[in-house]
Every structure is written in structure tokens, then in C-alpha cells.
N, C-alpha and C. Protein backbone atom coordinates (compact mmCIF):
# COMPACT_ATOMS: atom_id res chain seq x y z
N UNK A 1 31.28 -4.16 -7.13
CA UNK A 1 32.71 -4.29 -7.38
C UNK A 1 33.08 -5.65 -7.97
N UNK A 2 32.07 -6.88 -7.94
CA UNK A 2 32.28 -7.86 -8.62
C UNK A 2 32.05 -8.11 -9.61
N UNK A 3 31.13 -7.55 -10.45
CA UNK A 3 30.93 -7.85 -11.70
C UNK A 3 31.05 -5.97 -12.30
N UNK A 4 32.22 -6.21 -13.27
CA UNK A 4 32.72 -5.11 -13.89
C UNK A 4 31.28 -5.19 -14.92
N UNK A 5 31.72 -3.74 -15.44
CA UNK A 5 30.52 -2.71 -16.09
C UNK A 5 29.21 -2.88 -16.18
N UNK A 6 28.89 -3.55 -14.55
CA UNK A 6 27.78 -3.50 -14.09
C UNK A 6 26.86 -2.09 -12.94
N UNK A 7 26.07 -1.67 -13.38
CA UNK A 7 25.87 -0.36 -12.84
C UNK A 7 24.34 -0.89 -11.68
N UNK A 8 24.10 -0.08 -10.63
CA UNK A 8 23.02 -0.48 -10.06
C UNK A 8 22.66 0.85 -9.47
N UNK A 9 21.14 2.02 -9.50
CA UNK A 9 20.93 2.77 -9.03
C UNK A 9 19.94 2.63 -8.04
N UNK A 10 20.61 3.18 -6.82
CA UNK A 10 19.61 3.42 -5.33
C UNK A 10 18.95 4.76 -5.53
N UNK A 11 17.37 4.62 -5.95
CA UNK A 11 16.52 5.88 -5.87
C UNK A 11 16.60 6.66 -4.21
N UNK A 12 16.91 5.93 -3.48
CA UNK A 12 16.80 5.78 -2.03
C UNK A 12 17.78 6.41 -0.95
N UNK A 13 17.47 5.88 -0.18
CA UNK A 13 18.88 5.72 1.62
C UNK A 13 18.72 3.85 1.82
N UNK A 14 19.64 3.59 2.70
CA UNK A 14 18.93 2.11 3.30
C UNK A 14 19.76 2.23 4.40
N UNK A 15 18.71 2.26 5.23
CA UNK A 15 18.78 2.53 6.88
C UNK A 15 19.19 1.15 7.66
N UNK A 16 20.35 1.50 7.96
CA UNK A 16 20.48 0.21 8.96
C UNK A 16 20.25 0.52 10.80
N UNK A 17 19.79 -1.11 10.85
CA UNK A 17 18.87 -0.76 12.42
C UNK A 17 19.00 -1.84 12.93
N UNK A 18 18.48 -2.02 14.52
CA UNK A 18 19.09 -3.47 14.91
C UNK A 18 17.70 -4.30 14.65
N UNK A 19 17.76 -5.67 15.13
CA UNK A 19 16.59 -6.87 14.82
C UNK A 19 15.22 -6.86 15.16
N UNK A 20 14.34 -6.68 14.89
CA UNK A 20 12.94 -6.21 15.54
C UNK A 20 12.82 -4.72 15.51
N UNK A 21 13.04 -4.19 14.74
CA UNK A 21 12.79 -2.66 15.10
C UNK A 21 11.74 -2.60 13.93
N UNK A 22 10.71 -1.86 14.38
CA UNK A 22 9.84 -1.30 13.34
C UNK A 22 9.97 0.16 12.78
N UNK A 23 9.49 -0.34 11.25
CA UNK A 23 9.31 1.04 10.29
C UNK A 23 8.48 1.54 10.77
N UNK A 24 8.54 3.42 10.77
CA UNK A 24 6.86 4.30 10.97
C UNK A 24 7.00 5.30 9.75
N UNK A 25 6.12 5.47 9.88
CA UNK A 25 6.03 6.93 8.70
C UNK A 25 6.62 7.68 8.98
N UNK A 26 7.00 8.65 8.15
CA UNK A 26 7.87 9.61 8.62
C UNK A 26 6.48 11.24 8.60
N UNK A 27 5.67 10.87 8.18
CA UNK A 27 4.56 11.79 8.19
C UNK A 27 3.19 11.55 7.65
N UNK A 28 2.29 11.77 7.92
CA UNK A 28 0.88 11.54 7.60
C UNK A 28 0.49 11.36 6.37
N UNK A 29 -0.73 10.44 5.87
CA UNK A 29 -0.89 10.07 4.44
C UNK A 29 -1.70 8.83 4.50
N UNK A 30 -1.78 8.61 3.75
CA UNK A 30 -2.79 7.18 2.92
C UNK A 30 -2.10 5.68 2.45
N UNK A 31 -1.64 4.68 3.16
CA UNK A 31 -1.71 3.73 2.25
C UNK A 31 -2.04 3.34 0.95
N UNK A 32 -1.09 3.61 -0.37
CA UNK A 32 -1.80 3.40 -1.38
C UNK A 32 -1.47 2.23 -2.04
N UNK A 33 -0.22 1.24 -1.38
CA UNK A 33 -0.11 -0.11 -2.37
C UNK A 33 0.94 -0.73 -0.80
N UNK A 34 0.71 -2.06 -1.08
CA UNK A 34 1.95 -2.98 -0.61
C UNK A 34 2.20 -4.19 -1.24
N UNK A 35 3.21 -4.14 -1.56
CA UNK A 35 3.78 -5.22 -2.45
C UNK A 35 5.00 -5.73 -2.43
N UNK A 36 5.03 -7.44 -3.11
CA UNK A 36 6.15 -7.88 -2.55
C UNK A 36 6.89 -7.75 -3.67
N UNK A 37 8.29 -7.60 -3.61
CA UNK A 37 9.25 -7.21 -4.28
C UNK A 37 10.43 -8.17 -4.18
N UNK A 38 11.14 -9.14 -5.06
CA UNK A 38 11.72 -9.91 -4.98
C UNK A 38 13.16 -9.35 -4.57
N UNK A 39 13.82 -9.80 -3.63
CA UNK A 39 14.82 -9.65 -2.60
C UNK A 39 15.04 -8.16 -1.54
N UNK A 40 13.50 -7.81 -1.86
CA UNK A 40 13.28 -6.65 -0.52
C UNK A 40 11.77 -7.02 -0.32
N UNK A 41 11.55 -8.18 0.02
CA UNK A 41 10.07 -8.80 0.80
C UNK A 41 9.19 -7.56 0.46
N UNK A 42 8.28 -7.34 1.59
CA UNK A 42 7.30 -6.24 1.79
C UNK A 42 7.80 -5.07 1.27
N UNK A 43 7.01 -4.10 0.64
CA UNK A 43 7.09 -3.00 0.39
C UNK A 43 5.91 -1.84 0.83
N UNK A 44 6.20 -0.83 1.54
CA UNK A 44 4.71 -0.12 1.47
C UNK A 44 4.97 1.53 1.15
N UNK A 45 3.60 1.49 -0.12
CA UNK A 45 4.38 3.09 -0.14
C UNK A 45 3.21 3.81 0.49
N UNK A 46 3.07 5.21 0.91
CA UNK A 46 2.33 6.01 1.11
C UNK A 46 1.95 7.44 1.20
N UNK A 47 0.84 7.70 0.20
CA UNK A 47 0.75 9.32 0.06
C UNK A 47 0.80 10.46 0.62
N UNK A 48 1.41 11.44 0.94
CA UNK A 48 1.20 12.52 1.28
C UNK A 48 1.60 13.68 0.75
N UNK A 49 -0.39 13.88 -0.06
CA UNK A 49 -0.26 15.23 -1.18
C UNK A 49 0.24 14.75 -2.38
N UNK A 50 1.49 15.47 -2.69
CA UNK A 50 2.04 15.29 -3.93
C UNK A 50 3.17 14.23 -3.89
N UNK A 51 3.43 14.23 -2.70
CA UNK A 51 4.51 13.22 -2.07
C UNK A 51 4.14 11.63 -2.22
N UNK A 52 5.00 10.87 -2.11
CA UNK A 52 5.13 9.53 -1.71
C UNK A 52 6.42 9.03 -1.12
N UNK A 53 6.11 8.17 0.07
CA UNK A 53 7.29 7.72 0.59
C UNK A 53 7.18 6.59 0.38
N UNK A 54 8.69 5.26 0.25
CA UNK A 54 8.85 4.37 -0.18
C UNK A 54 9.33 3.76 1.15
N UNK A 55 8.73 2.38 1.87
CA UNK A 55 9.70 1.95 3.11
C UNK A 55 9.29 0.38 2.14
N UNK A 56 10.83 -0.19 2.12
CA UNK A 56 10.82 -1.78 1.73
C UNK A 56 11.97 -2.38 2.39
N UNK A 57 11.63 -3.89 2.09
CA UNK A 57 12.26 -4.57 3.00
C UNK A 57 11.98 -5.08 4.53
N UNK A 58 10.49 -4.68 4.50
CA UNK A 58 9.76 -5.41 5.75
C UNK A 58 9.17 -6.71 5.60
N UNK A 59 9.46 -7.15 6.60
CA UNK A 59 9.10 -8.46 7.03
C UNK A 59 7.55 -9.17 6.90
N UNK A 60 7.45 -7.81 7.51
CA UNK A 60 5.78 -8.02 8.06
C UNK A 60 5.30 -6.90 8.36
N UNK A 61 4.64 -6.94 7.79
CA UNK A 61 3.64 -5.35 7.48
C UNK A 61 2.30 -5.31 8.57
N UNK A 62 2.06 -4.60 9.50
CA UNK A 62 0.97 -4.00 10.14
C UNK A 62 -0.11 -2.84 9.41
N UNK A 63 -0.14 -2.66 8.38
CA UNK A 63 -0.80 -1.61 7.56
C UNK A 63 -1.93 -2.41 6.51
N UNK A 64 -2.93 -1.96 6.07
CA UNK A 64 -3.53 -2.43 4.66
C UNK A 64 -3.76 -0.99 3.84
N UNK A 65 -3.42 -1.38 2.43
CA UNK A 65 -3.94 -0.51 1.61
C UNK A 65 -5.46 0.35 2.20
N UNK A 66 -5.20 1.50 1.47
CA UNK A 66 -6.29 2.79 2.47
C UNK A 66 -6.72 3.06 3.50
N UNK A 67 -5.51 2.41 4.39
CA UNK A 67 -5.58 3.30 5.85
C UNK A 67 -4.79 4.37 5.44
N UNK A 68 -5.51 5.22 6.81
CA UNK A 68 -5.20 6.69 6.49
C UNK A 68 -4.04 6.60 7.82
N UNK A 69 -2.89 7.19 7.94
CA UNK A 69 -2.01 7.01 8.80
C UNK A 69 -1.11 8.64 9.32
N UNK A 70 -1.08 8.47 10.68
CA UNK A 70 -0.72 9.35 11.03
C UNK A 70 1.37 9.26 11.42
N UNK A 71 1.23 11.03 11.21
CA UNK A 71 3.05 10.74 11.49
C UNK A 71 3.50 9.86 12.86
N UNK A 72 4.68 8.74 12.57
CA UNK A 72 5.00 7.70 13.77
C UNK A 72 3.99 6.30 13.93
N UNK A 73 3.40 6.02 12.49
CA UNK A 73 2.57 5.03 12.93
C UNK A 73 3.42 4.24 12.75
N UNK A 74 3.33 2.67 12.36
CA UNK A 74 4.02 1.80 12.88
C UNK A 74 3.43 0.83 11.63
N UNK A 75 4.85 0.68 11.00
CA UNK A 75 4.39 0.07 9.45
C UNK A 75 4.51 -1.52 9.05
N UNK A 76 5.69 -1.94 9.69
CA UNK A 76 5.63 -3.39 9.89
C UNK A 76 7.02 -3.37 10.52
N UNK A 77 7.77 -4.51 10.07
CA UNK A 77 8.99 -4.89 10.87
C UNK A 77 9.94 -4.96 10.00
N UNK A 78 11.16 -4.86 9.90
CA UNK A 78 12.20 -4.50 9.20
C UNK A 78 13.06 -5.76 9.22
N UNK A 79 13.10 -6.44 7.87
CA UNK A 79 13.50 -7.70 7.84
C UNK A 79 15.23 -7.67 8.45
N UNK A 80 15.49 -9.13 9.03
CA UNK A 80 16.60 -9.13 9.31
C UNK A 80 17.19 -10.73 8.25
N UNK A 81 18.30 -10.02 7.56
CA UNK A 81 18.82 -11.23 6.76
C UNK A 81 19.28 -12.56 8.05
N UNK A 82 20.19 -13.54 6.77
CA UNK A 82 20.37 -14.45 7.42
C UNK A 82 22.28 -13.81 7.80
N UNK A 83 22.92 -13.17 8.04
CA UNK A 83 23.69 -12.71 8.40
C UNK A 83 23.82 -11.84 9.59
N UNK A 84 22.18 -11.17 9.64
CA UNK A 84 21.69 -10.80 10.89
C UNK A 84 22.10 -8.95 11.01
N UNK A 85 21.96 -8.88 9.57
CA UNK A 85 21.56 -7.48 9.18
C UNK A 85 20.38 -6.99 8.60
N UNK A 86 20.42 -5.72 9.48
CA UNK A 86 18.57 -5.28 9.60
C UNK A 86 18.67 -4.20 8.77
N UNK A 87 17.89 -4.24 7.56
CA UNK A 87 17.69 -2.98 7.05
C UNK A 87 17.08 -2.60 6.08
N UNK A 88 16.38 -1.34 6.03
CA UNK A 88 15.52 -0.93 5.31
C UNK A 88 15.89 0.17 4.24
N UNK A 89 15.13 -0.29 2.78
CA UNK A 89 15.31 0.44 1.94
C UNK A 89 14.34 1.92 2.08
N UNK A 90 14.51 2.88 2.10
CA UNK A 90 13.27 4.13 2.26
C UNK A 90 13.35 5.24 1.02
N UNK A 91 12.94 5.57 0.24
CA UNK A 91 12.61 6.73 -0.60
C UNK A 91 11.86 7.73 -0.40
N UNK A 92 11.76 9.02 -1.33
CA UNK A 92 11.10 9.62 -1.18
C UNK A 92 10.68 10.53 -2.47
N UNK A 93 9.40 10.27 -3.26
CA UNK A 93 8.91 11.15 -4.14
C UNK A 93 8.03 12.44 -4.59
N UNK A 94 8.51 12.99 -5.66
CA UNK A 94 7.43 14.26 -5.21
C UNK A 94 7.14 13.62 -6.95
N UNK A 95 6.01 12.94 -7.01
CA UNK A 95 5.40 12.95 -8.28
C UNK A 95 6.59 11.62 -9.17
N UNK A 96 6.94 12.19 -10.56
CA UNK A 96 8.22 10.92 -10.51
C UNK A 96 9.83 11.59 -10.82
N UNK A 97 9.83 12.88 -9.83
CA UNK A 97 11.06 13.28 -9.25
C UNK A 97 11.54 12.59 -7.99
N UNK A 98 12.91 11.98 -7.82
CA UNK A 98 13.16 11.29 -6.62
C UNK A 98 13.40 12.38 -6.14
N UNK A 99 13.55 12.39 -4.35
CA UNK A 99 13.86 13.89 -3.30
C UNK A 99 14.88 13.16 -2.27
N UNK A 100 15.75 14.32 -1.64
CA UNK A 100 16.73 13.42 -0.74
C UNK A 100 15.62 12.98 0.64
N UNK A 101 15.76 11.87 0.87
CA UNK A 101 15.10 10.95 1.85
C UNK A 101 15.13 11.88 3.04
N UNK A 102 16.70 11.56 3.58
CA UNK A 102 17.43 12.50 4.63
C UNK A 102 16.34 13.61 4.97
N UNK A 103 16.49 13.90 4.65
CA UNK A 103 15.56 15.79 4.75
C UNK A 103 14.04 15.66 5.71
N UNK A 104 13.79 14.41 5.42
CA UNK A 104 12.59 13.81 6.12
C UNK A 104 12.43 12.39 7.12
N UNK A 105 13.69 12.51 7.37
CA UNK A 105 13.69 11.49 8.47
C UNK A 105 14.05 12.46 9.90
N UNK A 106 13.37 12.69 11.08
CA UNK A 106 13.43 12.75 12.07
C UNK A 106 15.04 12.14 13.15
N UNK A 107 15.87 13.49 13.64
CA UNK A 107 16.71 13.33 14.11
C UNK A 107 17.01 13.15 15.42
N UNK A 108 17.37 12.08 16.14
CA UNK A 108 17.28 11.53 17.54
C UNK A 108 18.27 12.28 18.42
């Protein structure tokens, strides 16, 4: 809203959560990259099948490239700004079609 005919697209959701909470998978798959991404720190994506899920914005990552990971593992920590908002960017791909995230996040 501050800078007119400026456009910005979220492939994504971005999950807000409180301080210390860790990312998990949302389902089974492979570590296939983690990388840092300038103003969403950590990034980790990971395969499953034709799928890929996107979790960024962690702090600190517990995972390395080609672990094999099961649904609910535990991916790193979900950065908290200096305002003391926690939150994570998450996607979800089938190939390089984006898919609604939602649909695959687990409801409490």
C-alpha cells in the first residue's frame, strides 16, 4: 500500500505462530535443497513424488539435504522478527504448478 504500482506475488500461505515453535513436514519425502534466501533466512524444500513443499523463514534448520523424512518431523525453528512476530512462509508444488497449501496442512 506504500509504494503505488508496485505488485508483489505470494506463491504461498504465511503461517503465523508464537516464538520457538517448530516447522514439521506436513508429509513424508526427501530433503532436496536448503537455502538461504535474503529476508526469509533458511529455506527447506522437500520431495514428495511429484510434489514439493516449500517451509521458509527458519531460523535454524534441524534437517540436511537427503534425509529422508517422515510426516511430523521437525524441520527447524521458525524465525521470530525483531517486533516479535513469528512466521513462516509455506508452499506447495506439484511440478511448476503452485497448489493451495491449506489442503495440506493438518487441522487442530
Amino acid at each position: 500500500p506504500t509504494l503505488k504500482n508496485i505488485t508483489t506475488e505470494n506463491n504461498g500461505i504465511n503461517i503465523s505462530t508464537t516464538k520457538g515453535t517448530h516447522a514439521k513436514a506436513v508429509f513424508e519425502g526427501e530433503i532436496t535443497a536448503i537455502l538461504k534466501i535474503p529476508g526469509l533466512f533458511n529455506t527447506v524444500l522437500v520431495k514428495h513424488g511429484d510434489y514439493f513443499t516449500v517451509y521458509s523463514n527458519l531460523e535454524e534448520v534441524f534437517v540436511s539435504k537427503g534425509d529422508v523424512i517422515k510426516t511430523g518431523t521437525e524441520l527447524g525453528v521458525i524465525h521470530t522478527n525483531e517486533e516479535g512476530k513469528t512466521e513462516m512462509h509455506f508452499e506447495v508444488w506439484k511440478g511448476n504448478e503452485k497448489q493451495d497449501p491449506e489442503a495440506w496442512l493438518r487441522r487442530k
